[in-house]
Protein backbone atom coordinates (compact mmCIF):
# COMPACT_ATOMS: atom_id res chain seq x y z
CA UNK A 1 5.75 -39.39 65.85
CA UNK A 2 5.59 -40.96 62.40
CA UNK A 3 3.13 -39.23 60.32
CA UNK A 4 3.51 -42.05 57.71
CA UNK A 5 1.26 -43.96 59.91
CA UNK A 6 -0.46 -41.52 62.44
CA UNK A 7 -4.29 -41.54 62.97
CA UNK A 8 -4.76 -37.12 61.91
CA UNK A 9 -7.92 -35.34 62.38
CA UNK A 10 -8.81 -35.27 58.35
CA UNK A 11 -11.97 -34.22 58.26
CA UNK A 12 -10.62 -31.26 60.95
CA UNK A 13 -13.16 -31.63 63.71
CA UNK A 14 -11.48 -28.87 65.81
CA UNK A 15 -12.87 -26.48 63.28
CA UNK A 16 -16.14 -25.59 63.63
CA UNK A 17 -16.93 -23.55 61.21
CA UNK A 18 -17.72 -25.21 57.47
CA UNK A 19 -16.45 -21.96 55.46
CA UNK A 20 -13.03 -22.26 57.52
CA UNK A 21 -12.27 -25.83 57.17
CA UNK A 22 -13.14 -25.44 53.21
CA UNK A 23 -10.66 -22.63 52.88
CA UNK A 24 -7.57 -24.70 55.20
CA UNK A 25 -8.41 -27.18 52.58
CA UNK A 26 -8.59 -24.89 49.84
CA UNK A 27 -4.70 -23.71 50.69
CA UNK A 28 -3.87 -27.67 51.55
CA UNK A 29 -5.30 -29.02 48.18
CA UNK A 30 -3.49 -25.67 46.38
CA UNK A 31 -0.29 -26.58 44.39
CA UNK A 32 1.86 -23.70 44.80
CA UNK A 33 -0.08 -21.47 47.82
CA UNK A 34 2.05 -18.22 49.02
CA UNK A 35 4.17 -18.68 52.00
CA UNK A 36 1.32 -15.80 53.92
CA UNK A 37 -1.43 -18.51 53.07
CA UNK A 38 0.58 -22.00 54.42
CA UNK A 39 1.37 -19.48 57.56
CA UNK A 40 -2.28 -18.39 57.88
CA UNK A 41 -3.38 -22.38 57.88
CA UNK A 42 -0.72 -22.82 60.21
CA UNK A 43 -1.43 -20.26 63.01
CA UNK A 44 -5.26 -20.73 62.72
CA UNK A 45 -4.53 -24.53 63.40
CA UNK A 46 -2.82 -23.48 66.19
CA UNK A 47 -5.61 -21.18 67.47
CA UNK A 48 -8.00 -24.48 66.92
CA UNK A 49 -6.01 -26.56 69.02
CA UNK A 50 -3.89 -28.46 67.26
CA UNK A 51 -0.30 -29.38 68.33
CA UNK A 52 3.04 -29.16 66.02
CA UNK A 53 3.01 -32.55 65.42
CA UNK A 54 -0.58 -32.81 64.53
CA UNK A 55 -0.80 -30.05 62.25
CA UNK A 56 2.80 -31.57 60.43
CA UNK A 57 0.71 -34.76 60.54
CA UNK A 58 -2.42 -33.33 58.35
CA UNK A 59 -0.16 -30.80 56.03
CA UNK A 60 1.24 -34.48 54.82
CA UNK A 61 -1.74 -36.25 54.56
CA UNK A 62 -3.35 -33.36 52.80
CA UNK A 63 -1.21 -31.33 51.19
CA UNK A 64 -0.72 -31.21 47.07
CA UNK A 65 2.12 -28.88 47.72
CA UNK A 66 4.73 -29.29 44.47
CA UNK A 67 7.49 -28.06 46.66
CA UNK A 68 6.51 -29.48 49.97
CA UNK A 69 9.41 -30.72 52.14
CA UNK A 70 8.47 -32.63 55.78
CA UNK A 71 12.03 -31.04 57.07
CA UNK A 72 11.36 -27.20 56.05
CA UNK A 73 7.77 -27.75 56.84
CA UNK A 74 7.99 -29.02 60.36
CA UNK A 75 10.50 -26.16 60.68
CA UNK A 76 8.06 -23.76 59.56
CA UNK A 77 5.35 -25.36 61.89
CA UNK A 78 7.72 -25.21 64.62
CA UNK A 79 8.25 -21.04 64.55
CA UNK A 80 4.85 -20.41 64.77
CA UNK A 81 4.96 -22.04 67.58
CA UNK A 82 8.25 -20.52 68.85
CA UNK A 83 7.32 -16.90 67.69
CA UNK A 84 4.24 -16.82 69.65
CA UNK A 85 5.71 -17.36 72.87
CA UNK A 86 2.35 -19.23 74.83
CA UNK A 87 1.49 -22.48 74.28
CA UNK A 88 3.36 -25.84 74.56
CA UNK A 89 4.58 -27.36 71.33
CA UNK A 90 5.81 -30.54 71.86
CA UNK A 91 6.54 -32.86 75.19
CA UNK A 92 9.66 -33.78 72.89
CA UNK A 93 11.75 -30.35 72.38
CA UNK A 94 12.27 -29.24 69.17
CA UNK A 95 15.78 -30.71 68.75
CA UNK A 96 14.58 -33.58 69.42
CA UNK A 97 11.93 -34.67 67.58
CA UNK A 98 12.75 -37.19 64.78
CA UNK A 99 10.56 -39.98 64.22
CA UNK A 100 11.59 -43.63 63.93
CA UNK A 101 11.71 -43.95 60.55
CA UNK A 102 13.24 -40.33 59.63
CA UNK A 103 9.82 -39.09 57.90
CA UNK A 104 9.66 -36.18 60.37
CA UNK A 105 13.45 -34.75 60.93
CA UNK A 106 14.80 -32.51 63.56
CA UNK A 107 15.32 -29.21 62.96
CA UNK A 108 19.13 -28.95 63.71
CA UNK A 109 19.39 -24.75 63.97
CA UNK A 110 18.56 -23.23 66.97
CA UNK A 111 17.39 -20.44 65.00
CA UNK A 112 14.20 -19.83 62.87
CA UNK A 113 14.41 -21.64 58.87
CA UNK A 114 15.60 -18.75 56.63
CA UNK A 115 12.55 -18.20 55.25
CA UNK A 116 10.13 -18.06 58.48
CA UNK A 117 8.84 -15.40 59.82
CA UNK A 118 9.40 -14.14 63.75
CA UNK A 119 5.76 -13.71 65.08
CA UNK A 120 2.67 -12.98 63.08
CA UNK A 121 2.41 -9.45 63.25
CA UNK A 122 -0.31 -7.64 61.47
CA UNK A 123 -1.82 -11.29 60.91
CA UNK A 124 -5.59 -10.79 62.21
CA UNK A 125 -7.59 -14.34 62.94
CA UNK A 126 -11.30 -14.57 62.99
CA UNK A 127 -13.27 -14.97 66.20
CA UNK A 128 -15.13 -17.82 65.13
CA UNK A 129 -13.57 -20.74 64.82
């Protein structure tokens, strides 16, 4: 997938609920959020709906990050997915996935980026979405 180019869900229609999608965009449009928050957008993107590559796909359309890396960020994506055990996160595996034009890279460890976390524990997610 190249998320240079990809048609993303912007305006986050899989998120009902107005206060929700304000604060995802609150932590996308934040220079320097805490690793907790960019997890927290993460795994409640998950619970919306969204798949790996099409919450990679809005993080770089939306994010201000000042540190944000595609690699380390799809790698990121890519354990919550992992950690949680359910769910289908790609029809490409995860060693596989590389775009055409190198925007999104594989993640070439078969274990989690140093700095992810294994599972969400203690993370609690509202009902409503």
């Amino acid at each position: 997938m190249d998320i240079s180019s990809s048609k993303t869900d912007a305006d986050l229609s899989k998120v009902i609920s107005f206060e929700k999608r304000q604060e995802l965009y609150n932590i996308l449009h934040s220079e320097d959020p805490e690793h907790y928050s960019r997890l927290w957008l993460t795994g409640f993107l998950k619970f919306c709906g969204y798949s790996i590559d099409e919450i990679c796909a809005i993080i770089h359309h939306e994010t201000c990050w000042v540190n944000y890396d595609t690699q380390m960020t799809y790698c990121q994506v890519a354990s919550v997915f992992r950690s949680w055990g359910h769910g289908r996160q790609s029809s490409k595996s995860r060693d596989q996935h590389a775009s055409s034009s190198g925007i999104l890279t594989k993640c070439v460890s078969s274990t989690p980026c140093s700095d992810s976390i294994d599972g969400l524990w203690g993370v609690s997610y509202p009902i409503s979405r």
